[in-house]
C-alpha atoms as a PDB file:
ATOM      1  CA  UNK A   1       7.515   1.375  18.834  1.00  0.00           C
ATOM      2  CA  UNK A   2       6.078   4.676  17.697  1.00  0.00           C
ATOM      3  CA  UNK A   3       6.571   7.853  15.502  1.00  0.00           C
ATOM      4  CA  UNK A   4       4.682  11.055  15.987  1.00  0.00           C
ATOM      5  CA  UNK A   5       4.501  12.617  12.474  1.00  0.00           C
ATOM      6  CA  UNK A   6       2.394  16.032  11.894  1.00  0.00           C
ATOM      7  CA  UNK A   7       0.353  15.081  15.218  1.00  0.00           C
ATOM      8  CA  UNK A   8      -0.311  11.743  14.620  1.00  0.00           C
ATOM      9  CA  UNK A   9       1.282   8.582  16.558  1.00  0.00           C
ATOM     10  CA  UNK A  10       2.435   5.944  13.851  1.00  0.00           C
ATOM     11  CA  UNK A  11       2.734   2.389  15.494  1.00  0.00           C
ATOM     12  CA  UNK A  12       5.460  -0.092  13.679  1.00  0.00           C
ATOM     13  CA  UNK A  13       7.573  -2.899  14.436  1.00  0.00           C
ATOM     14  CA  UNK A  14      11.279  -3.893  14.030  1.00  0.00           C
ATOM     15  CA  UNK A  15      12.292  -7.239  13.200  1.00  0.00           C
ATOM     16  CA  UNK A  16      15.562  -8.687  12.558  1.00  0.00           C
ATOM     17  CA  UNK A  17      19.360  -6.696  11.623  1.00  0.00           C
ATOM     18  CA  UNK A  18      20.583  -5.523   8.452  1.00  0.00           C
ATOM     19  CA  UNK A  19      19.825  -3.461   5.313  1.00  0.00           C
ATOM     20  CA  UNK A  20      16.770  -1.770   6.486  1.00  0.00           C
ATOM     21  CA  UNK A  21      13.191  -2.726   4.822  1.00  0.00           C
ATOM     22  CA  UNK A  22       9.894  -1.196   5.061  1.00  0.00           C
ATOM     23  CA  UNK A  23       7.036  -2.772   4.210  1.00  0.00           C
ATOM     24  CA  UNK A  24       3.717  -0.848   3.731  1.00  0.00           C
ATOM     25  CA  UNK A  25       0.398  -2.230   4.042  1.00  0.00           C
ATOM     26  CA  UNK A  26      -2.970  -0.755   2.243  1.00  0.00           C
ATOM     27  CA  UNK A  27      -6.954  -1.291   2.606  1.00  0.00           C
ATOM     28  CA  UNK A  28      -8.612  -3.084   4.646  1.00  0.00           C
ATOM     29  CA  UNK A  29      -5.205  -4.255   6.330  1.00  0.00           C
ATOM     30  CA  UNK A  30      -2.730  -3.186   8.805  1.00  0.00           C
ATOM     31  CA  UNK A  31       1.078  -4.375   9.270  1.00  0.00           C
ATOM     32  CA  UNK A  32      -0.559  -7.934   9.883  1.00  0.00           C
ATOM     33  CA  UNK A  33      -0.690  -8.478   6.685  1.00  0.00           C
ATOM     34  CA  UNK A  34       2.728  -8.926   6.198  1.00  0.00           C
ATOM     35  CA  UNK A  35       3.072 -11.686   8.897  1.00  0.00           C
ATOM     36  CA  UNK A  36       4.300 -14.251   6.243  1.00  0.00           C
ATOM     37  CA  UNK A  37       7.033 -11.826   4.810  1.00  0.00           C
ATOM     38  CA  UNK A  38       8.814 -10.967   8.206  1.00  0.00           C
ATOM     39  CA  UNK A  39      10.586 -13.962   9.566  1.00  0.00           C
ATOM     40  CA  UNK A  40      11.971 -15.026   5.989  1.00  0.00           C
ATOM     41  CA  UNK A  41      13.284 -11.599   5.257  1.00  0.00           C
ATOM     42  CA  UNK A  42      14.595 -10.807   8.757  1.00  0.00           C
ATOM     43  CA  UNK A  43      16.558 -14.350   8.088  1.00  0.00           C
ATOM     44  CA  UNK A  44      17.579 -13.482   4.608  1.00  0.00           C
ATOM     45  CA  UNK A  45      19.277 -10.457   6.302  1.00  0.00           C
ATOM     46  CA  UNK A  46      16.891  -7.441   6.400  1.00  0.00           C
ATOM     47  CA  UNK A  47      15.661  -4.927   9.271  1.00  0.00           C
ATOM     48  CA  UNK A  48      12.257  -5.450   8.570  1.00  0.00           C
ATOM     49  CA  UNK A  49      10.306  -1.805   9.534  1.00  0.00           C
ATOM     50  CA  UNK A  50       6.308  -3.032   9.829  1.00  0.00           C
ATOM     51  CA  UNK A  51       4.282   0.157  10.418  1.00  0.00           C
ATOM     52  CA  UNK A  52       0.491   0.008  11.033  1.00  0.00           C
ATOM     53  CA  UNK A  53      -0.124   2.403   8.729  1.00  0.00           C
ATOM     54  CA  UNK A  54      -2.225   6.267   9.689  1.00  0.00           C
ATOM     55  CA  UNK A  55      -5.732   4.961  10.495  1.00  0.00           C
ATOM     56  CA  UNK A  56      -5.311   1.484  10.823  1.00  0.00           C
ATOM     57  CA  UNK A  57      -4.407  -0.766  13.699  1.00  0.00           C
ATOM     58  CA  UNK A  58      -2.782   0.939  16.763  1.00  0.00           C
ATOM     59  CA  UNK A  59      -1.698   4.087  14.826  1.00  0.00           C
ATOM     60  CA  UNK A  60      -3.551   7.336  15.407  1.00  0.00           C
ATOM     61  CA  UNK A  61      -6.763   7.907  13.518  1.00  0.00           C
ATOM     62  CA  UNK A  62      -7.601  11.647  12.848  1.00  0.00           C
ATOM     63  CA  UNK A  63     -11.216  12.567  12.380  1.00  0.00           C
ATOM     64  CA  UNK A  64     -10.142  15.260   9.373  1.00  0.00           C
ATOM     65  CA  UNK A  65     -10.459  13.130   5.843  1.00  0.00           C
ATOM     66  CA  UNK A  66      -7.886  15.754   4.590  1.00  0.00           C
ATOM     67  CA  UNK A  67      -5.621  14.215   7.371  1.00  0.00           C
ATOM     68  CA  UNK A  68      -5.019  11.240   5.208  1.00  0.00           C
ATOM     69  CA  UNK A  69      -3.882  13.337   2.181  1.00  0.00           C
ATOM     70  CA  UNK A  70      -0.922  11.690   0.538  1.00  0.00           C
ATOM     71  CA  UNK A  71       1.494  14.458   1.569  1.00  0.00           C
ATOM     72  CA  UNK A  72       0.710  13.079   5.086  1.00  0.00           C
ATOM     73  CA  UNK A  73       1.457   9.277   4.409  1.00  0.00           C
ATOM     74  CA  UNK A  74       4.452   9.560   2.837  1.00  0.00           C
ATOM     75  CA  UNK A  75       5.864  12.005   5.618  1.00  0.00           C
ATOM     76  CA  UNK A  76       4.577   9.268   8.189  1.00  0.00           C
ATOM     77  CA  UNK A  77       7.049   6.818   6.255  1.00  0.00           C
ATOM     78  CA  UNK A  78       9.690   9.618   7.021  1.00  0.00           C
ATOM     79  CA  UNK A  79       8.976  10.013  10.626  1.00  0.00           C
ATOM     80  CA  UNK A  80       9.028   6.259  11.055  1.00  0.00           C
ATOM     81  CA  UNK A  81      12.399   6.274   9.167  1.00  0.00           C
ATOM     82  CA  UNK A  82      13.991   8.716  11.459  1.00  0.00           C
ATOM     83  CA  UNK A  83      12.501   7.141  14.664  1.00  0.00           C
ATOM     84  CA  UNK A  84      14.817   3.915  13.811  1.00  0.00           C
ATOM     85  CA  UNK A  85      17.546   6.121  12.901  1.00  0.00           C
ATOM     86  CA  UNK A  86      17.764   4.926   9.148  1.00  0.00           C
ATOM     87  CA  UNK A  87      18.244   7.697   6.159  1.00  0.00           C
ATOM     88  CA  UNK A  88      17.499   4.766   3.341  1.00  0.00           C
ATOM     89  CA  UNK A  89      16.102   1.754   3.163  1.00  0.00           C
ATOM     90  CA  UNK A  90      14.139  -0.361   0.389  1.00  0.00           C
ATOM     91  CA  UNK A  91      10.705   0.284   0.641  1.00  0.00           C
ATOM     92  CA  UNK A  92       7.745  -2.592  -0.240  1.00  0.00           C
ATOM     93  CA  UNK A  93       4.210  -1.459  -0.756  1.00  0.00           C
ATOM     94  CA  UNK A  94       0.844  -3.285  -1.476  1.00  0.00           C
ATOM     95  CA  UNK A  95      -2.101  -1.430  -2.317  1.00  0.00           C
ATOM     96  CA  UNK A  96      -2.539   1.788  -1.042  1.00  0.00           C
ATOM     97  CA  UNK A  97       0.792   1.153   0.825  1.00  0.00           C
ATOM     98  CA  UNK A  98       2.472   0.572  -2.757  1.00  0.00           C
ATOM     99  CA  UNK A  99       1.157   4.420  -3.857  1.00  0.00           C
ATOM    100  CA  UNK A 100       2.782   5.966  -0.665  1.00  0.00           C
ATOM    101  CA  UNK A 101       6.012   4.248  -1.860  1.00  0.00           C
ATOM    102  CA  UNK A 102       6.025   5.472  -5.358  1.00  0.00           C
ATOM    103  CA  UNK A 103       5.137   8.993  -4.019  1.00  0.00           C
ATOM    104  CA  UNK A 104       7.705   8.493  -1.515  1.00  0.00           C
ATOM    105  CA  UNK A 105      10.414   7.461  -4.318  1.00  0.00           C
ATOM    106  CA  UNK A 106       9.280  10.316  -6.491  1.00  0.00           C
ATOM    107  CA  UNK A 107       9.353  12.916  -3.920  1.00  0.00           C
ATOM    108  CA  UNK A 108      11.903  12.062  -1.596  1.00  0.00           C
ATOM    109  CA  UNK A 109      14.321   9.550  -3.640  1.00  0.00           C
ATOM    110  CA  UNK A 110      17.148  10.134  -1.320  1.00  0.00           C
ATOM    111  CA  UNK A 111      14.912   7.943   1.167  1.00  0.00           C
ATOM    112  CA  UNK A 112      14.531   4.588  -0.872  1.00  0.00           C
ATOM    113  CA  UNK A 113      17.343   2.068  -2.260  1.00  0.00           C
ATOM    114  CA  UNK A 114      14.642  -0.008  -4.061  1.00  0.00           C
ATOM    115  CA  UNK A 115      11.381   0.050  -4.773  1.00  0.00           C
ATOM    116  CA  UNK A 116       8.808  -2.805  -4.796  1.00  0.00           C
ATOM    117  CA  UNK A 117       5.053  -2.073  -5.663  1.00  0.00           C
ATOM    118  CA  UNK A 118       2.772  -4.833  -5.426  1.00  0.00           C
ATOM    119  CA  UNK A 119      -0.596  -4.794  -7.242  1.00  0.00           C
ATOM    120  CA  UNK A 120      -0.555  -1.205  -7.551  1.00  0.00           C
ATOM    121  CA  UNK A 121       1.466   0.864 -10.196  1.00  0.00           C
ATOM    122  CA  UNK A 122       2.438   4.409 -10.785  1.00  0.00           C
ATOM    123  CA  UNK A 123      -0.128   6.982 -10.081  1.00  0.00           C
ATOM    124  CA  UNK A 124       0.316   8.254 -13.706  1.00  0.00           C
ATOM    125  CA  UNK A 125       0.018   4.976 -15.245  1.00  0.00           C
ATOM    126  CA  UNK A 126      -3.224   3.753 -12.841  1.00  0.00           C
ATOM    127  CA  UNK A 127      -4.853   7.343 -14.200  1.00  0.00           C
ATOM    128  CA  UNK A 128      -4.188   6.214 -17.865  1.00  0.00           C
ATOM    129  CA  UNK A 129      -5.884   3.317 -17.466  1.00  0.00           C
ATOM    130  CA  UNK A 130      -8.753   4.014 -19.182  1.00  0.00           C
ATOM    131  CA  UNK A 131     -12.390   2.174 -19.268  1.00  0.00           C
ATOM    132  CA  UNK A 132     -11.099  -1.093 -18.469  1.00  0.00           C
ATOM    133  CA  UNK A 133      -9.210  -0.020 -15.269  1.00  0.00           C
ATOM    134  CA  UNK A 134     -12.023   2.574 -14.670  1.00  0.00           C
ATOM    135  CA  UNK A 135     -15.024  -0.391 -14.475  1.00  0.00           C
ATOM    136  CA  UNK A 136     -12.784  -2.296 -12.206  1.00  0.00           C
ATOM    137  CA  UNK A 137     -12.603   0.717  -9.920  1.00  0.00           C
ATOM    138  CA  UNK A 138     -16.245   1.618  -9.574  1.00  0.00           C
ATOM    139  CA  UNK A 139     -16.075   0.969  -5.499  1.00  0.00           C
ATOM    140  CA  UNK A 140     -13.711   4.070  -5.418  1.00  0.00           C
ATOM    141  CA  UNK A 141     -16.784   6.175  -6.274  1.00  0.00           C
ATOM    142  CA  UNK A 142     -18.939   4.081  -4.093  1.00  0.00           C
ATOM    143  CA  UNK A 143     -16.423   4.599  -0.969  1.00  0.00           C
ATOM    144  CA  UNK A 144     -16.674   8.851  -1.067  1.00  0.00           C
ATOM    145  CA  UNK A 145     -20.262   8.397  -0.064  1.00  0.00           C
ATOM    146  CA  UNK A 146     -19.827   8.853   4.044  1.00  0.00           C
ATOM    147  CA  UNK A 147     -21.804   6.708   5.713  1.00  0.00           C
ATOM    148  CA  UNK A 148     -23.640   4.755   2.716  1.00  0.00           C
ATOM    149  CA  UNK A 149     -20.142   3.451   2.292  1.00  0.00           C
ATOM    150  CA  UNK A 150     -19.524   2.017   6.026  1.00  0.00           C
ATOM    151  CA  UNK A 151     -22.954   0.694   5.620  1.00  0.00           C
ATOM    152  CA  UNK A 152     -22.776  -0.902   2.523  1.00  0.00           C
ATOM    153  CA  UNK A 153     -19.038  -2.911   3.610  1.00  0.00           C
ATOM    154  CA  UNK A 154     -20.783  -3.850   6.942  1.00  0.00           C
ATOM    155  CA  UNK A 155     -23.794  -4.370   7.005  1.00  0.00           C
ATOM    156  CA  UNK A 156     -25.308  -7.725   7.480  1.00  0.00           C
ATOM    157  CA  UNK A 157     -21.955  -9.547   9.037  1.00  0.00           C
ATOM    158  CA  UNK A 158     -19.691  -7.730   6.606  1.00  0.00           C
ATOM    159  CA  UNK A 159     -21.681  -9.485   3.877  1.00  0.00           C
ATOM    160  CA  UNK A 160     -20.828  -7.320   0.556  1.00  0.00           C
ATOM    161  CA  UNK A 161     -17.369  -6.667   1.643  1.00  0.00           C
ATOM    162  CA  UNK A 162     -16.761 -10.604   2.079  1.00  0.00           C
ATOM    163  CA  UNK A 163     -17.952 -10.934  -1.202  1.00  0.00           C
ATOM    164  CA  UNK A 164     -16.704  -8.121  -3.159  1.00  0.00           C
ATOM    165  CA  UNK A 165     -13.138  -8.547  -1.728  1.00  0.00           C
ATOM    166  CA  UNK A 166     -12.466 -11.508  -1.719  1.00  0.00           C
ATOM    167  CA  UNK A 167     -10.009 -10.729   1.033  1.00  0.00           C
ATOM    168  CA  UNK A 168      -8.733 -14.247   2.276  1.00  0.00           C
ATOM    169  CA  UNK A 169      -8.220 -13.275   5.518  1.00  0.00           C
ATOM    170  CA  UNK A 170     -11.901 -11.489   5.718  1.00  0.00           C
ATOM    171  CA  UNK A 171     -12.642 -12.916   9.173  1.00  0.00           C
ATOM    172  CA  UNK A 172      -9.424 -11.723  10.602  1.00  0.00           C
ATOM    173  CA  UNK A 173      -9.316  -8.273   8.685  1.00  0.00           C
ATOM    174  CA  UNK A 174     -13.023  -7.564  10.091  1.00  0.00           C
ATOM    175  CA  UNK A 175     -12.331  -8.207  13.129  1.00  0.00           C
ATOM    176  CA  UNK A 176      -9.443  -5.495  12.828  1.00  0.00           C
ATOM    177  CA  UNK A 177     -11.469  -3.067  11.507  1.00  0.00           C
ATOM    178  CA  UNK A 178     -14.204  -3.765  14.438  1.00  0.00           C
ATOM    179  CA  UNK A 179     -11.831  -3.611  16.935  1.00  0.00           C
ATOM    180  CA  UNK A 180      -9.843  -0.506  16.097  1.00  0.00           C
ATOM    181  CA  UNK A 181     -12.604   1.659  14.547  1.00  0.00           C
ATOM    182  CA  UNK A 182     -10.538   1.621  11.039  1.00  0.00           C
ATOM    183  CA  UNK A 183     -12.635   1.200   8.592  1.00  0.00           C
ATOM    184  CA  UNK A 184     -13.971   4.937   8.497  1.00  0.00           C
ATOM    185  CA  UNK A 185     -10.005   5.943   8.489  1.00  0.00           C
ATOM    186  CA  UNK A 186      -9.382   3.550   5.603  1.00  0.00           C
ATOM    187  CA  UNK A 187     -12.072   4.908   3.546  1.00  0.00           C
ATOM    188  CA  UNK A 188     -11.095   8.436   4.313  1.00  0.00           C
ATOM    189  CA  UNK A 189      -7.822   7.280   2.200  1.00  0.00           C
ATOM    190  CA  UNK A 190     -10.172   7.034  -1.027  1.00  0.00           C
ATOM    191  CA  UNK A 191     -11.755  10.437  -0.299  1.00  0.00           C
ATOM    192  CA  UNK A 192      -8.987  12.515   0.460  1.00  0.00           C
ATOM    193  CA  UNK A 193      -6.942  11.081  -2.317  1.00  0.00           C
ATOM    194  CA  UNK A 194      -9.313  10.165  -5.086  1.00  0.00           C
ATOM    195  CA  UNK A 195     -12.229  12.119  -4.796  1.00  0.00           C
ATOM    196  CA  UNK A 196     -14.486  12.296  -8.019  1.00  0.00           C
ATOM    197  CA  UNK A 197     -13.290  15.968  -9.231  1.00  0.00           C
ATOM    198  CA  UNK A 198      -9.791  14.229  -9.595  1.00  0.00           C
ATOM    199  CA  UNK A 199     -10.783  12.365 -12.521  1.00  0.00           C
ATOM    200  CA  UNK A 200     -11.076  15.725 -14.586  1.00  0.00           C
ATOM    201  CA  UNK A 201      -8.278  17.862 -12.925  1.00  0.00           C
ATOM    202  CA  UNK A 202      -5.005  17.544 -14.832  1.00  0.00           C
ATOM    203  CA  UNK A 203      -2.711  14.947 -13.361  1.00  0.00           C
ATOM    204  CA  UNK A 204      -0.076  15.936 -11.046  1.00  0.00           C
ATOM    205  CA  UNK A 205       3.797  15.563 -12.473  1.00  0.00           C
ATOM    206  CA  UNK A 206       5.985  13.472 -10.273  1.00  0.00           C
ATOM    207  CA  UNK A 207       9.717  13.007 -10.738  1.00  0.00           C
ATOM    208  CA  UNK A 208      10.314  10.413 -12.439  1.00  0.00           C
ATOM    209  CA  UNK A 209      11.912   7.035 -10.095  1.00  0.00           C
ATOM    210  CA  UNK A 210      15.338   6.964 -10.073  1.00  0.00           C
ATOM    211  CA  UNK A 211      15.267   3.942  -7.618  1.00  0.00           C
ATOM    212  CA  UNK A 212      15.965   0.205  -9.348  1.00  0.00           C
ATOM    213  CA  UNK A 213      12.169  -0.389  -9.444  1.00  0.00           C
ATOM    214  CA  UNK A 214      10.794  -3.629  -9.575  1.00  0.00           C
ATOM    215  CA  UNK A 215       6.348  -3.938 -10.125  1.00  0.00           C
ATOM    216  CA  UNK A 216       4.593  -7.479  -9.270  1.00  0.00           C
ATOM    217  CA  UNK A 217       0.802  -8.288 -10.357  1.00  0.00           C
ATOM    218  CA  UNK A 218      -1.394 -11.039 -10.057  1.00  0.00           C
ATOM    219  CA  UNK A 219      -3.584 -12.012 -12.579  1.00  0.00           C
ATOM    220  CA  UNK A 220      -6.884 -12.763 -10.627  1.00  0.00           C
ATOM    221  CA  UNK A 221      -6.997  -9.265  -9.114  1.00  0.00           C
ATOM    222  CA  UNK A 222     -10.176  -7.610  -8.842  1.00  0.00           C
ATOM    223  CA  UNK A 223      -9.344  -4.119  -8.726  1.00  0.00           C
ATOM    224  CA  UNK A 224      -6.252  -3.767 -10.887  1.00  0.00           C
ATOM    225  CA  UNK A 225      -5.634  -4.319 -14.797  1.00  0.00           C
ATOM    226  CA  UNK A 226      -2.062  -5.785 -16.017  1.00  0.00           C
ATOM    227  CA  UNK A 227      -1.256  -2.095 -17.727  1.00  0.00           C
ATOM    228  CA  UNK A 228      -2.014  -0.143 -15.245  1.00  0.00           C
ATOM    229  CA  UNK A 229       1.236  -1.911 -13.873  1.00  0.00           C
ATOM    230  CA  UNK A 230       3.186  -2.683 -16.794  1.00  0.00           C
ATOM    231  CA  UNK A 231       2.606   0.779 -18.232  1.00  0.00           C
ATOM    232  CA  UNK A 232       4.751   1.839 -14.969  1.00  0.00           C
ATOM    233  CA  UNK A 233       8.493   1.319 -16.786  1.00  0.00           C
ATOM    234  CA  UNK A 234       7.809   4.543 -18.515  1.00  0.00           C
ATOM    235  CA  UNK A 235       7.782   6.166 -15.215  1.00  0.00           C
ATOM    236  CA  UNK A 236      10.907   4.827 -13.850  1.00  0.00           C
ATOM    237  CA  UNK A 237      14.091   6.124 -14.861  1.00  0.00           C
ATOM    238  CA  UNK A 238      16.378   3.408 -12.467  1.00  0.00           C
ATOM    239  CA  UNK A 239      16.419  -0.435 -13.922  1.00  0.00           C
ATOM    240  CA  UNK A 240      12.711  -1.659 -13.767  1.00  0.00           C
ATOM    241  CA  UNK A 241      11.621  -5.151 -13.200  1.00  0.00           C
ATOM    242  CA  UNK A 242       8.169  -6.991 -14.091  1.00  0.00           C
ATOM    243  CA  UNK A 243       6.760  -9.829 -12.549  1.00  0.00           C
ATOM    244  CA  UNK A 244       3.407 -11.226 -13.079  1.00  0.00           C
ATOM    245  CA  UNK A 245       2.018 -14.060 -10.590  1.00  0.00           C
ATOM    246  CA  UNK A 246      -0.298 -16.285 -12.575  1.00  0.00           C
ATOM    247  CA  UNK A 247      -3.353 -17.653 -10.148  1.00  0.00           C
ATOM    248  CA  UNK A 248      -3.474 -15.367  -6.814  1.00  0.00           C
ATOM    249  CA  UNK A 249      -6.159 -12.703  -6.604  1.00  0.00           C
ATOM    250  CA  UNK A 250      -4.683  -9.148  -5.162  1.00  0.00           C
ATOM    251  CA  UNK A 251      -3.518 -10.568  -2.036  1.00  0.00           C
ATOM    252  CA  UNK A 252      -0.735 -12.214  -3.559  1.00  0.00           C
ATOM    253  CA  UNK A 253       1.480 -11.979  -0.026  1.00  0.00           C
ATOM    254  CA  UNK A 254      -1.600 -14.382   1.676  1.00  0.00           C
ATOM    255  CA  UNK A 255      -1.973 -16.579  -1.057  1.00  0.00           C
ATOM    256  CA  UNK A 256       1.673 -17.621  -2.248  1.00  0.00           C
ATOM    257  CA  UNK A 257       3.876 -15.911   0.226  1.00  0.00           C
ATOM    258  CA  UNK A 258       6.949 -18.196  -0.823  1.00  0.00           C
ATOM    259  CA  UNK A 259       6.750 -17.009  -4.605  1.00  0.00           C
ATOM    260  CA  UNK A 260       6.277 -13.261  -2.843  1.00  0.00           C
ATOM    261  CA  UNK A 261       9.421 -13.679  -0.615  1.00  0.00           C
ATOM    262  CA  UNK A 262      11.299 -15.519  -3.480  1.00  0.00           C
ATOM    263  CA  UNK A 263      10.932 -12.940  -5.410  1.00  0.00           C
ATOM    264  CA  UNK A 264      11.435  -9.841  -3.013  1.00  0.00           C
ATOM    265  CA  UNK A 265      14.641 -11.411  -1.983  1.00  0.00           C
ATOM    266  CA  UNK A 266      16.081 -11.967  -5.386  1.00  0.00           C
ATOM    267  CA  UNK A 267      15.316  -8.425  -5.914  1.00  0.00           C
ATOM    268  CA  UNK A 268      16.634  -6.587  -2.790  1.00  0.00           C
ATOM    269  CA  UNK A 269      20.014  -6.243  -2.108  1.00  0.00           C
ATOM    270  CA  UNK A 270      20.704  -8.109   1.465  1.00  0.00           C
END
């Protein structure tokens, strides 16, 4: 199925019937990612919404960086909302996909029933992360640099990206990115989100979430400190919920998808 929104064709699949849940993918991936997560919630009673997120697998991919602005994302959520004919659902994000879903609960709360962000917490509590979260983000920097970027992740048979990521899917992801020219688009999600004059510009106020909110890290991410997610309760004005998953790298949904779909599916109303 698709969704135009602002120009752009957003690609997503529907599995199963019930309370209607989106689940939102973020770099390098696409809706693939949540292969493991679909069956089990479509049988625990969920309309599981998978988009391929703007850039990524069969979705458009604009040429504009600024086309991948935030505002855009989280009104490609909408669009893909209204093309099932669903006002509200829950709303699951990993990665980038879990920033589009606080923005989306902040700005449009009317939208989302619960919240779940994996790996990545509120944008005001990720900016207050100080040195620690800052040295674990140096690629950011790294990825505004056109070209030198594309290079650097592909070069050689993908060689720093295998080993920087850690991704444990690499081979499959790769061959994604190869075959639907995404990587480019993915990046442009660093550069028209978190370019480098953002560090110094004051930090833009969001509502705070009034959806029942519920944050999951893993303690062998690379990118992403424990505060920058635990720090998120102060951000959330619903019931809040912390989980941390002791072992898996940022991945978590690859590497223990039963202790990901346990928990999702104590949390979510069915």
């Amino acid at each position: 199925m698709r969704a135009e929104s602002g120009g752009a064709n957003i690609e997503f699949e529907v599995t199963g019937e019930g309370r209607p849940l989106v689940l939102l993918h973020g770099f390098p991936d696409s809706g693939r990612l949540w292969r493991h997560q679909i069956a089990p919630l479509a049988d625990a009673g969920f309309k599981v919404i998978v988009p391929d997120m703007r850039g990524y697998g069969a979705s458009d991919k604009p040429a504009e960086v600024d086309a991948y602005n935030i505002v855009y994302l989280v009104a490609d959520v909408g669009a893909v909302l209204d093309q099932v004919g669903v006002e509200r659902a829950h709303v699951v994000g990993h990665d980038w996909g879990a920033a589009v879903a606080w923005a989306l609960a902040a700005i449009a709360p009317d939208r989302v029933d619960h919240l779940v962000a994996l790996s990545v917490g509120h944008p005001s509590s990720f900016r207050a992360g100080g040195f620690e979260q800052h040295e674990k983000s140096w690629y950011m920097l790294l990825f505004q640099f056109e070209g030198i970027a594309e290079h650097w992740l592909s070069d050689d048979g993908w060689a720093n990206f295998r080993v920087w990521a850690g991704h444990p899917d690499a081979d499959g992801v790769i061959a994604e990115l190869e075959a639907n020219a995404s990587l480019t688009p993915g990046l442009n999600w660093y550069r028209a989100n978190i370019p480098p004059e953002s560090y110094i510009a004051p930090p833009i106020a969001l509502p705070p979430i009034a959806a029942p909110t519920m944050g999951v890290w893993s303690s062998g991410d690379i990118a992403l400190t424990e505060g920058q997610m635990t720090r998120s309760a102060a951000h959330v004005a619903g019931p809040w919920r912390y989980e941390r998953l002791n072992g898996p790298g940022h991945w978590m949904q690859l590497e223990v998808p039963g202790e990901v779909n346990r928990l999702l599916i104590d949390f979510l109303p069915a």
